[in-house]
N, C-alpha and C. Protein backbone atom coordinates (compact mmCIF):
# COMPACT_ATOMS: atom_id res chain seq x y z
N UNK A 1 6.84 -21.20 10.28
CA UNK A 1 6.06 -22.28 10.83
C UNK A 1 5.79 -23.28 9.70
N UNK A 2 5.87 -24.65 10.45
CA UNK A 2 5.52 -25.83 8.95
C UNK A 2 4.56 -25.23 9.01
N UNK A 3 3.90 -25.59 7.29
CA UNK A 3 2.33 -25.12 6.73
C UNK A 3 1.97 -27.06 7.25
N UNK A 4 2.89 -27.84 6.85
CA UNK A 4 2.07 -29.02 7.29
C UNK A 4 1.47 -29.26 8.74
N UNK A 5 2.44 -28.83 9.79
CA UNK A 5 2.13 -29.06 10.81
C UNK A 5 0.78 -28.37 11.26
N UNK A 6 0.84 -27.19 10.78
CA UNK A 6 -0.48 -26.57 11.11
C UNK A 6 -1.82 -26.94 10.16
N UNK A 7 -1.70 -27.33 9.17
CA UNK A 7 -2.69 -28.38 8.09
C UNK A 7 -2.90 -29.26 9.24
N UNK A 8 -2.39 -30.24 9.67
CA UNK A 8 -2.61 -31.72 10.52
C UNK A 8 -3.42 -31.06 12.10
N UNK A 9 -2.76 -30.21 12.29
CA UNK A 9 -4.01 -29.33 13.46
C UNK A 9 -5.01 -28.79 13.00
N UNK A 10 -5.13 -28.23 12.05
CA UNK A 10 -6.47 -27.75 11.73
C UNK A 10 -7.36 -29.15 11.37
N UNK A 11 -7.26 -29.98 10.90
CA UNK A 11 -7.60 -31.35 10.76
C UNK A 11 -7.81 -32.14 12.36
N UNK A 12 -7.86 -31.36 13.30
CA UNK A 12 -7.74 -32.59 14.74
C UNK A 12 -6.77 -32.72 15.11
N UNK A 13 -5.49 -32.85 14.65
CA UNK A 13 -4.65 -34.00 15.15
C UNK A 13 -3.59 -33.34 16.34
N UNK A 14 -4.21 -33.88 17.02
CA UNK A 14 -3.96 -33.00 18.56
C UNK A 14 -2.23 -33.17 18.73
N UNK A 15 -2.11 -34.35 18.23
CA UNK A 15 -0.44 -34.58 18.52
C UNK A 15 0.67 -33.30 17.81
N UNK A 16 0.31 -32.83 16.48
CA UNK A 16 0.44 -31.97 15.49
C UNK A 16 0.09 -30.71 16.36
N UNK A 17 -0.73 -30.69 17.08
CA UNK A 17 -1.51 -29.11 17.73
C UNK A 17 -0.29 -29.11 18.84
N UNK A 18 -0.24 -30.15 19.64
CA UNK A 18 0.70 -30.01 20.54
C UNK A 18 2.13 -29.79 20.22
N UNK A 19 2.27 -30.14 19.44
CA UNK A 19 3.86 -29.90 18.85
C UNK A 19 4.15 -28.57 18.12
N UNK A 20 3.00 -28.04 17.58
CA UNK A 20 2.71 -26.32 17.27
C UNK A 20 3.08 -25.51 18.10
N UNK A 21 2.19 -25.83 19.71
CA UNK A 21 1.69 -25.42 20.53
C UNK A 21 3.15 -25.06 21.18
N UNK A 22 4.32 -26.31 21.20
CA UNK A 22 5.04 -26.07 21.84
C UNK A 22 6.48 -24.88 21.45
N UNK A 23 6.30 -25.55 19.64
CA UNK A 23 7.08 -24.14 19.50
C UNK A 23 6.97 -22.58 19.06
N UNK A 24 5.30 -22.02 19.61
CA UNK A 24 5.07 -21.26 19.33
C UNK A 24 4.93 -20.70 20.85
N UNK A 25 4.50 -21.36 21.89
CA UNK A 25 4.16 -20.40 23.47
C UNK A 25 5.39 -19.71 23.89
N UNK A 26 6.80 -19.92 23.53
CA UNK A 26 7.45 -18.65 23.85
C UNK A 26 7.67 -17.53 23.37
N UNK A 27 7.39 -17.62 21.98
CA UNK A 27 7.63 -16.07 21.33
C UNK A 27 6.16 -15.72 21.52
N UNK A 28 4.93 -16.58 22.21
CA UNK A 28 3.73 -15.83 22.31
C UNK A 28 3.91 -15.19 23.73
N UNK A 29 4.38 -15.96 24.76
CA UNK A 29 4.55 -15.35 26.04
C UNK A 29 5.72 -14.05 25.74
N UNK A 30 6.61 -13.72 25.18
CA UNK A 30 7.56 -12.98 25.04
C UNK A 30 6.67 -12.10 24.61
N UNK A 31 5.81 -11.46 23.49
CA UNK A 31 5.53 -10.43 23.00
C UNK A 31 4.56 -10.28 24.04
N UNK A 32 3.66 -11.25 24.51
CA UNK A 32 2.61 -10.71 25.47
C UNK A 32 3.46 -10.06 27.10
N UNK A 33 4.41 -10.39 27.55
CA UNK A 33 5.29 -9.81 28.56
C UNK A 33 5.42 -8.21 28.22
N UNK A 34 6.03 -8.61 26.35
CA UNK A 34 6.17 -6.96 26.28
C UNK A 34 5.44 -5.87 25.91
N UNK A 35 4.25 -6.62 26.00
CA UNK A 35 3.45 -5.64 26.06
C UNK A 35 2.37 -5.33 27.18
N UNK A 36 2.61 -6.50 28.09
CA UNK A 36 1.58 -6.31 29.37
C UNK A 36 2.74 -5.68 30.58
N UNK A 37 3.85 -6.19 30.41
CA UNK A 37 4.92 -5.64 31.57
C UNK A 37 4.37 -6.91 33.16
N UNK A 38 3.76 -7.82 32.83
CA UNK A 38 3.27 -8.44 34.17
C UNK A 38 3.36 -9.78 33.39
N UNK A 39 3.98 -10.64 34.64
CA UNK A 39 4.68 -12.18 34.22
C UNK A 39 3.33 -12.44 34.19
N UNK A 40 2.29 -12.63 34.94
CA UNK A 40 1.28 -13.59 35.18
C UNK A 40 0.37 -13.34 34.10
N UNK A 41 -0.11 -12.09 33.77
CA UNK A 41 -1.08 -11.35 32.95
C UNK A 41 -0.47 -12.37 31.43
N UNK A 42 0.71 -11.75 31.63
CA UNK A 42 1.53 -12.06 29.94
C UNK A 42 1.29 -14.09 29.68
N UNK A 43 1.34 -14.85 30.47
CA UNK A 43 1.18 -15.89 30.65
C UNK A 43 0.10 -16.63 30.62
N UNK A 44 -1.41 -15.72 31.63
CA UNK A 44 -2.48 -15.80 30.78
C UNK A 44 -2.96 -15.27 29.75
N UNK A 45 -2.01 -14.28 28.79
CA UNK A 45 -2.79 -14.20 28.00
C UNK A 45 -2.23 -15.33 26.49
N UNK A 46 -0.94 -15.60 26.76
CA UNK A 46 -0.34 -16.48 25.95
C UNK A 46 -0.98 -18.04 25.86
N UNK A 47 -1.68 -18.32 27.14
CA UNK A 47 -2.51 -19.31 27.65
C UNK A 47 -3.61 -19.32 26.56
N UNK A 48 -4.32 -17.93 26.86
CA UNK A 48 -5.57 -18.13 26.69
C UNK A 48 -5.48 -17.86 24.72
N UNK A 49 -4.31 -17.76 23.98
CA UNK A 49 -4.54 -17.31 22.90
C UNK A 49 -4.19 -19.06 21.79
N UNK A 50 -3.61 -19.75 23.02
CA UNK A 50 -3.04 -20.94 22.67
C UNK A 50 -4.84 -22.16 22.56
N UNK A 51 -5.40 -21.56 23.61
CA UNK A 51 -6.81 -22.23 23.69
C UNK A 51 -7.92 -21.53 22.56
N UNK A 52 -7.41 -20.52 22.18
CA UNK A 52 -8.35 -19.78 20.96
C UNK A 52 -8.13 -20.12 19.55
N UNK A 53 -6.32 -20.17 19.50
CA UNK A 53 -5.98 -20.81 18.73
C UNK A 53 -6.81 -22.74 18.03
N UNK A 54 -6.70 -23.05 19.28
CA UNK A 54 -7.21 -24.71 18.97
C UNK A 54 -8.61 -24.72 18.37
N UNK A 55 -9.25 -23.95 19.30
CA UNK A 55 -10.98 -23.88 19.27
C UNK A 55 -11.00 -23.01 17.68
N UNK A 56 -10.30 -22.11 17.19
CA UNK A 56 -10.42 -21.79 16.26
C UNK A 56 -10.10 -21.97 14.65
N UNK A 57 -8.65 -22.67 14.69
CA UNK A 57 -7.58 -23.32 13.66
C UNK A 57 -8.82 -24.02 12.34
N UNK A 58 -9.49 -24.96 12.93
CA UNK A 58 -9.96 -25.09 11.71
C UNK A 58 -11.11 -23.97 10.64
N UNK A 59 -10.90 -22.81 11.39
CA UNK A 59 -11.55 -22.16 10.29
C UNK A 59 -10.65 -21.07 9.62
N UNK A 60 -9.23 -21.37 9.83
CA UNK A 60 -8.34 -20.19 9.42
C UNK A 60 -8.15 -20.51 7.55
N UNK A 61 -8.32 -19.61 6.75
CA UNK A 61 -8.78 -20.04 5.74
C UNK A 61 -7.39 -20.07 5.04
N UNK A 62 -6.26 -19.09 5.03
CA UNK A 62 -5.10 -19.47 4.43
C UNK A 62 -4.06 -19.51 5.41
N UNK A 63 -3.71 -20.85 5.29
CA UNK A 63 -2.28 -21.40 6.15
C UNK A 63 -0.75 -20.54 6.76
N UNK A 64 -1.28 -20.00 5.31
CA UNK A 64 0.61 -19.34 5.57
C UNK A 64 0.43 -17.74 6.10
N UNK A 65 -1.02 -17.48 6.93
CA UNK A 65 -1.10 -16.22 7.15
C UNK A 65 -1.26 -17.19 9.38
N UNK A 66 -1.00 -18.13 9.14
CA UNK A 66 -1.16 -18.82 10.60
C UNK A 66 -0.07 -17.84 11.47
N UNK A 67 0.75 -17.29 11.33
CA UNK A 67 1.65 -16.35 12.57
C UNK A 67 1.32 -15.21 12.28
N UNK A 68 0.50 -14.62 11.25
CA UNK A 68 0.04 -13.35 11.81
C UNK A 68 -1.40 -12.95 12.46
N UNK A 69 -1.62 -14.25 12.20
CA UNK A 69 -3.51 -14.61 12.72
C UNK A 69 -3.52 -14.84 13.87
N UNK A 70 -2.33 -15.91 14.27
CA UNK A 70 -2.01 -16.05 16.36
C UNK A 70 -1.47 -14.40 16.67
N UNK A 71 -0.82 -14.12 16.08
CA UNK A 71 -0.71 -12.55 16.68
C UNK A 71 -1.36 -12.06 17.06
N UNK A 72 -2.85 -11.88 15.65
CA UNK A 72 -4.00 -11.08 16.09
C UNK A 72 -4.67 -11.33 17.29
N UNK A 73 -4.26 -13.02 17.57
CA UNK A 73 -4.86 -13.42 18.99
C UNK A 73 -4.81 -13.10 19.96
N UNK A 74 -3.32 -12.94 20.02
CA UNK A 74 -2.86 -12.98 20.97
C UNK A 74 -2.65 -11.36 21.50
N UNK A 75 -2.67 -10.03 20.54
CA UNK A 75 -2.69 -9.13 21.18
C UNK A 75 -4.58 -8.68 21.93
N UNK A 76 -5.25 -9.36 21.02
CA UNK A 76 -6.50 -9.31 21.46
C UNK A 76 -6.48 -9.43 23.16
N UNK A 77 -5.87 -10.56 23.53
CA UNK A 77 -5.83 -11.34 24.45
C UNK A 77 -5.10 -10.68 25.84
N UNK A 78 -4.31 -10.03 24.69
CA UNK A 78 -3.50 -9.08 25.84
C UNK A 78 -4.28 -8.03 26.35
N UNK A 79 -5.35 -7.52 24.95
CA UNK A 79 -5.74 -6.18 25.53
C UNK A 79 -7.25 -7.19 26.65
N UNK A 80 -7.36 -8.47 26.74
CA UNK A 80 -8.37 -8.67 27.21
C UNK A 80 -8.02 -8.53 29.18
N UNK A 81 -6.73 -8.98 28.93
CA UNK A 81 -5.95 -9.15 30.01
C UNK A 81 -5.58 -7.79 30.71
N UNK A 82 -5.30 -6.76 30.14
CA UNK A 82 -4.97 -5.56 30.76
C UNK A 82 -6.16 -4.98 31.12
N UNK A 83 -7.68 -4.97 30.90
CA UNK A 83 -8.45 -4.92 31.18
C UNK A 83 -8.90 -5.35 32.72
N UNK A 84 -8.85 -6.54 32.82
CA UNK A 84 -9.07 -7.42 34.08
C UNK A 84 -7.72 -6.73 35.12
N UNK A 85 -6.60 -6.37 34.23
CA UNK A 85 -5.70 -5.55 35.73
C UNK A 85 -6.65 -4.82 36.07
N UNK A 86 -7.12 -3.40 35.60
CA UNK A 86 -7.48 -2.56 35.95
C UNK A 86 -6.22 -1.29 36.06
N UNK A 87 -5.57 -1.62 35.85
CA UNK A 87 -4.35 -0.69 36.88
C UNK A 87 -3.15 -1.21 35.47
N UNK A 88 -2.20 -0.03 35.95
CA UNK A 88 -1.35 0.33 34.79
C UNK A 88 -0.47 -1.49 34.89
N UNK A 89 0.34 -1.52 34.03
CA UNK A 89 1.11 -3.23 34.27
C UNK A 89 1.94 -2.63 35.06
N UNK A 90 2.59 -3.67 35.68
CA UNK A 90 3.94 -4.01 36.60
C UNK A 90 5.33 -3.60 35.86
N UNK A 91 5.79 -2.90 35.97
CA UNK A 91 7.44 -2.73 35.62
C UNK A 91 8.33 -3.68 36.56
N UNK A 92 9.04 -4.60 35.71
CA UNK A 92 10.04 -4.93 36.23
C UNK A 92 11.35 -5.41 36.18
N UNK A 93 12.36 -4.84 36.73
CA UNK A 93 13.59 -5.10 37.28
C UNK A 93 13.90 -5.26 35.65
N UNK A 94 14.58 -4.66 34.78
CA UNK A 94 15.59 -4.99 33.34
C UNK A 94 17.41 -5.20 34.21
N UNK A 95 17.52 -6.38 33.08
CA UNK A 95 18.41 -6.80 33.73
C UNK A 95 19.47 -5.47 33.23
N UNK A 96 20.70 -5.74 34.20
CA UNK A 96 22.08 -4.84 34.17
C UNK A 96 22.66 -4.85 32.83
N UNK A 97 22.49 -3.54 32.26
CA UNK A 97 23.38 -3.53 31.10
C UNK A 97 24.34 -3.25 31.30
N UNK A 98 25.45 -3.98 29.66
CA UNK A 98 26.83 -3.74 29.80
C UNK A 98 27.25 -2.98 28.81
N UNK A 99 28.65 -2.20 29.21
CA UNK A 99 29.05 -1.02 29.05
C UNK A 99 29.82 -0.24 29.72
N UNK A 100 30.32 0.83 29.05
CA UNK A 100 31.16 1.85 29.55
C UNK A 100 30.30 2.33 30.66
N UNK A 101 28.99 2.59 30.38
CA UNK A 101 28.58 3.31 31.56
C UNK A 101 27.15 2.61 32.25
N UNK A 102 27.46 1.64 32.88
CA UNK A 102 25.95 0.95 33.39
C UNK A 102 25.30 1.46 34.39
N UNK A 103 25.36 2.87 34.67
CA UNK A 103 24.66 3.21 35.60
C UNK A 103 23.77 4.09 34.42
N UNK A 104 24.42 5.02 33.86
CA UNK A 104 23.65 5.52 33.32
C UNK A 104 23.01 4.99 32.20
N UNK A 105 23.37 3.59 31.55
CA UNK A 105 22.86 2.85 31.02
C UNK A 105 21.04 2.67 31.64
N UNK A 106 21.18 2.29 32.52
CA UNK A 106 20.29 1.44 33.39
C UNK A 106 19.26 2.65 33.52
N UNK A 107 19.66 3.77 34.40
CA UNK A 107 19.28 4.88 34.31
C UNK A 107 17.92 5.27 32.57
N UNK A 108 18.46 4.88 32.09
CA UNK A 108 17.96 5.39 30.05
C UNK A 108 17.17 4.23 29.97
N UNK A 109 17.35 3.06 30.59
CA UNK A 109 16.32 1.91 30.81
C UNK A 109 15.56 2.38 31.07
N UNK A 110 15.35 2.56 32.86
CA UNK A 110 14.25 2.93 33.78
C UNK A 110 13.15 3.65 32.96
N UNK A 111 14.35 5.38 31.97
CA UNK A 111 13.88 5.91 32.36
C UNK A 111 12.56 5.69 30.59
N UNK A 112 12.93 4.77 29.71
CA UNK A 112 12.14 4.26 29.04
C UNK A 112 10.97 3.27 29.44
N UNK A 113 11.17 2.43 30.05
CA UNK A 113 9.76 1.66 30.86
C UNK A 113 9.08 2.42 31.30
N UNK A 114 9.62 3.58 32.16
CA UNK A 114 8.25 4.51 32.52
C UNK A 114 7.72 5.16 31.65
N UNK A 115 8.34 5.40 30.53
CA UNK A 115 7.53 6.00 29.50
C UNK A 115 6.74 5.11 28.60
N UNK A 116 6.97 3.62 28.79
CA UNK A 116 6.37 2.52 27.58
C UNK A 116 5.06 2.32 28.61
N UNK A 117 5.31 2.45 29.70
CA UNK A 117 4.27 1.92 30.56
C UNK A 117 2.63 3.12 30.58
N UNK A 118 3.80 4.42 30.33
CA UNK A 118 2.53 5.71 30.43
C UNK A 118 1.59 5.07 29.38
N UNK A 119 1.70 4.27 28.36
CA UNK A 119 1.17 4.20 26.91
C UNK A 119 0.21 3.53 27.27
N UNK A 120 -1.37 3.56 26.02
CA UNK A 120 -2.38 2.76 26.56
C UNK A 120 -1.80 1.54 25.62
N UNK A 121 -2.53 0.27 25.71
CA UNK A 121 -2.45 -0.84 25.51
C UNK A 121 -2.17 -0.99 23.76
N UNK A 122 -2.82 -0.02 22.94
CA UNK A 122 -3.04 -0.58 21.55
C UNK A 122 -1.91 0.26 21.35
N UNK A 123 -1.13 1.26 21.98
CA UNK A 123 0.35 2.06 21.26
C UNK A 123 1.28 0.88 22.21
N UNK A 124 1.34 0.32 22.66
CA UNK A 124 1.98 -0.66 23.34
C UNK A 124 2.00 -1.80 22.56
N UNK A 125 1.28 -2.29 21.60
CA UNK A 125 1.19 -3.38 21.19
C UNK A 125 2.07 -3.12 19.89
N UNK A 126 1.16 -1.80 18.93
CA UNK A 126 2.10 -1.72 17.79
C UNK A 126 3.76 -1.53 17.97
N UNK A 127 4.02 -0.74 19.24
CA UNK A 127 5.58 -0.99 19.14
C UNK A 127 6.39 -2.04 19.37
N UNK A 128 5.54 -3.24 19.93
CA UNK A 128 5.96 -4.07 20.49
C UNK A 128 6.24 -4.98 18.95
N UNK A 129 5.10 -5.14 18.00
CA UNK A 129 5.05 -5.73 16.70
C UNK A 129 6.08 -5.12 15.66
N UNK A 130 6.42 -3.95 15.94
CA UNK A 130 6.96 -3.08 15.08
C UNK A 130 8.95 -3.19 15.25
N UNK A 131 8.69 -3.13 16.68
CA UNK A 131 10.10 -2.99 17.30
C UNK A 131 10.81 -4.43 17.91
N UNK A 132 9.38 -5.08 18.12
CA UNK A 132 10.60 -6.66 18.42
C UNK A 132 10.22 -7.96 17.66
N UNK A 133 8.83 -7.60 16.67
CA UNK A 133 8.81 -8.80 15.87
C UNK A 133 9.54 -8.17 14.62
N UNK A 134 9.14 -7.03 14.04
CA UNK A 134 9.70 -6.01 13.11
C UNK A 134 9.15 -6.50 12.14
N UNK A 135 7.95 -6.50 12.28
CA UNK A 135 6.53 -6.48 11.34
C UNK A 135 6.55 -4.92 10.74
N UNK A 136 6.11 -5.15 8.88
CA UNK A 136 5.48 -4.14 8.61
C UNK A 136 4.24 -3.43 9.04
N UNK A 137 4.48 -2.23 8.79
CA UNK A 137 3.20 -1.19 8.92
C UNK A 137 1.65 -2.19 8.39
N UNK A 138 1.92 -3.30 7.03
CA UNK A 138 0.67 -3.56 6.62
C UNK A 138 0.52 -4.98 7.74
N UNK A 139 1.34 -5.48 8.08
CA UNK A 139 1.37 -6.76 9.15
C UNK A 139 1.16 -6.09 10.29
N UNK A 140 1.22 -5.17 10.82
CA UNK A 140 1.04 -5.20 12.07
C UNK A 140 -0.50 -4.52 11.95
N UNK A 141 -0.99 -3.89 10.90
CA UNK A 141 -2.45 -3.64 10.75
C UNK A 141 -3.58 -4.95 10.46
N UNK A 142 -2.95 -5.93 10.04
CA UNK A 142 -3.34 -6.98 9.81
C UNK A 142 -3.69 -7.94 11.20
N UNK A 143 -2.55 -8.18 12.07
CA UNK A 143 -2.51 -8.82 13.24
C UNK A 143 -3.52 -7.74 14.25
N UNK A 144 -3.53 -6.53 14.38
CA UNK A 144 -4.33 -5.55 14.79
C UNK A 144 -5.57 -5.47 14.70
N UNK A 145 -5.99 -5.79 13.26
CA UNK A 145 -7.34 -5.64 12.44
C UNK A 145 -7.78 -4.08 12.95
N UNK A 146 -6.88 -3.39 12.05
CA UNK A 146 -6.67 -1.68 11.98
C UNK A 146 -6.58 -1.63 10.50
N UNK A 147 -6.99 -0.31 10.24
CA UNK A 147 -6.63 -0.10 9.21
C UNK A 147 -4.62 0.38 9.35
N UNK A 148 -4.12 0.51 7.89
CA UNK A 148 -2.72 0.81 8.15
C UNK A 148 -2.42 2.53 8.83
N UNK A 149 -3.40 2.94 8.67
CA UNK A 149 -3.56 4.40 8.96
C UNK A 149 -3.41 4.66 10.35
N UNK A 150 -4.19 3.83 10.94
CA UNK A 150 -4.63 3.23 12.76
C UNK A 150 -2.94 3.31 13.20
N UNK A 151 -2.54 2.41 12.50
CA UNK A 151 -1.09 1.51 13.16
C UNK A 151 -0.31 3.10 13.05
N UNK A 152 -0.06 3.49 11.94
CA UNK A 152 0.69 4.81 11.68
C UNK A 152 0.58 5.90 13.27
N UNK A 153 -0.70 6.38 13.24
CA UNK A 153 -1.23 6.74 14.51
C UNK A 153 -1.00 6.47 15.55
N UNK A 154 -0.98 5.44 16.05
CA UNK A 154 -0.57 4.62 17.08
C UNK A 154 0.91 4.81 17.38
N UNK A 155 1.65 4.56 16.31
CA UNK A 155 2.73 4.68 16.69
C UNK A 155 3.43 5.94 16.60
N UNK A 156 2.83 6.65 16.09
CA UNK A 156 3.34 8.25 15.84
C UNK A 156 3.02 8.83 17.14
N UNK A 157 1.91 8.04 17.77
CA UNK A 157 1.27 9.35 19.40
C UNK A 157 1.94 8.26 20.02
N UNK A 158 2.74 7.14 20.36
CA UNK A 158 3.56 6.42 21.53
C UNK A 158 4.66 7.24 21.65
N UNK A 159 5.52 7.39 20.08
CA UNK A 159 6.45 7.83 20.01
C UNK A 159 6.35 9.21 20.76
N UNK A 160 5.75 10.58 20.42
CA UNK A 160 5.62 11.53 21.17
C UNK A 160 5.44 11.36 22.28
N UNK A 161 4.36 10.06 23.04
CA UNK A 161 3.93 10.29 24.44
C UNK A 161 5.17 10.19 24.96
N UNK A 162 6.24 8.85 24.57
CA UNK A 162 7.16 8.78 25.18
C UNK A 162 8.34 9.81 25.01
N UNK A 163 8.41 10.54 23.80
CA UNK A 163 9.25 11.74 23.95
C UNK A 163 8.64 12.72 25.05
N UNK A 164 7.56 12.65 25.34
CA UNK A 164 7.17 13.85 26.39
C UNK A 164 7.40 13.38 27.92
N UNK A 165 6.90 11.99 28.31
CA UNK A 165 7.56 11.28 29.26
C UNK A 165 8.90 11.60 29.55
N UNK A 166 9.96 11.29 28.83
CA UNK A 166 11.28 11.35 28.61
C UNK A 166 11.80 12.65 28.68
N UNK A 167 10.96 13.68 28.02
CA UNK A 167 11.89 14.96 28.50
C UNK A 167 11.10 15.83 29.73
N UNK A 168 9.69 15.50 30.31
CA UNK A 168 9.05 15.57 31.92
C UNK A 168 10.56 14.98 32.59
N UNK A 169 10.70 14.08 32.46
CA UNK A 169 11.89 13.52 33.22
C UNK A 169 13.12 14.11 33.41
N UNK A 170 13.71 14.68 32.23
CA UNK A 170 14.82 15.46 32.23
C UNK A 170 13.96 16.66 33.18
N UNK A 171 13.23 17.25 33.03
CA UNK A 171 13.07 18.64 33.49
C UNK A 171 12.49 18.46 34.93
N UNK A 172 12.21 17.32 35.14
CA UNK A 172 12.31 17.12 36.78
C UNK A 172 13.18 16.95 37.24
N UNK A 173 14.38 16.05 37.03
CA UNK A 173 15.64 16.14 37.36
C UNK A 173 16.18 17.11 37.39
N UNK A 174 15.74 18.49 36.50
CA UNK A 174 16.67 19.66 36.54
C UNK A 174 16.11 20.89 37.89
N UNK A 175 15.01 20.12 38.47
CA UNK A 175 14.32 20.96 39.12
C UNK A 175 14.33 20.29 40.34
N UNK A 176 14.79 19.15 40.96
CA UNK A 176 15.31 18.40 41.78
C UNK A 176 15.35 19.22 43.07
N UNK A 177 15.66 19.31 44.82
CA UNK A 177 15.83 19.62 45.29
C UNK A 177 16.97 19.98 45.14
N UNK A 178 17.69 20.87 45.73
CA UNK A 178 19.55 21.10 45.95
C UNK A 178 20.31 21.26 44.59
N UNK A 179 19.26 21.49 43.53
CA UNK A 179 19.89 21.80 41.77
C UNK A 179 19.98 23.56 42.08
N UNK A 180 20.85 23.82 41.22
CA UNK A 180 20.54 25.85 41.10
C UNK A 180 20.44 25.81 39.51
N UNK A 181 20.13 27.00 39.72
CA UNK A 181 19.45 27.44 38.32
C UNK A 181 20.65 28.79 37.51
C-alpha cells in the first residue's frame, strides 16, 4: 500500500481515503468471505471495517503497519458479524475443479468446508491469515491482538478439529447403508 496515500487519508483527504478505499475492499471482502462462508455477512463486515477504518486512520501511529491494522479490523468485524448470524455460516457451492478426477476432487472440497465450517470463528480466521494471506505466526498475532502462543493454538486445535471432521467422514462412509464389513 502507498505510505503516501494513506498519510493524505489520515490527514482528511477524502479523495486519497476513497482511492485507498477502493483498492483495498476486495482483498477485505475476500478474506472476510473466507472466513464467514456468507456473501452478505462477508460484505458487511468488509463494509463496516472500511467505515472503522476512516473514523479511525488518523490515530494509526505507524503507517507502514496500515495492512496489518485493517486486518485487525476487519477480522474483529468478522467475528462481530458471525455473532449477529447466530448460526453456523453458509457453505457455498466451490466452483468445479479440474483434473483427472473432478468428482472426487470436488468430493475432498465438500468434504473440507464441512470441516472449516465445524471451526469456531477465531480458528477460522487464523487459517484464513495463515493460509491465504500467508502471514507469519507474529503477523497474524498482531492483526489478532493474541499473543503468538494464542495463534499457535488456534491453529494447532483447527488443524486437529478438521482432521477429526475429515476422518468422522471417512468412517461414516465406511458404515454407510449397503457397505459390508
Amino acid at each position: 500500500m502507498r505510505q503516501d496515500l494513506v498519510s493524505r487519508a489520515q490527514r482528511g483527504d477524502e479523495g486519497a481515503f476513497a482511492e485507498l478505499a477502493t483498492a483495498t475492499i476486495d482483498r477485505l471482502f475476500a478474506i472476510a468471505f473466507r472466513i464467514l462462508r456468507d456473501v452478505d455477512a462477508a460484505n458487511d463486515a468488509a463494509q463496516e471495517t472500511l467505515v472503522k477504518i476512516w473514523r479511525e486512520l488518523p490515530a494509526l501511529r505507524d503507517l507502514e503497519r496500515f495492512e496489518a491494522w485493517s486486518y485487525r479490523i476487519l477480522v474483529n468485524a468478522c467475528y462481530a458479524e458471525q455473532r449477529k448470524l447466530r448460526r453456523p455460516p453458509v457453505a457455498l457451492v466451490m466452483p468445479a475443479p479440474i483434473g483427472d478426477d473432478p468428482i472426487g476432487a470436488l468430493a475432498d472440497r465438500d468434504q473440507l468446508e464441512r470441516g472449516f465450517l465445524r471451526l469456531p470463528p477465531e480458528q477460522r480466521a487464523a487459517l484464513v491469515l495463515q493460509h491465504f494471506l500467508d502471514l507469519s505466526l507474529a503477523d497474524i498475532a498482531e492483526v489478532m491482538g493474541v499473543p503468538v502462543g494464542t495463534v499457535r493454538s488456534r491453529l494447532h486445535y483447527a488443524r486437529e478439529a478438521m482432521r477429526a471432521a475429515l476422518e468422522a467422514d471417512l468412517r461414516a462412509a465406511d458404515v454407510r447403508p449397503g457397505a459390508t464389513a
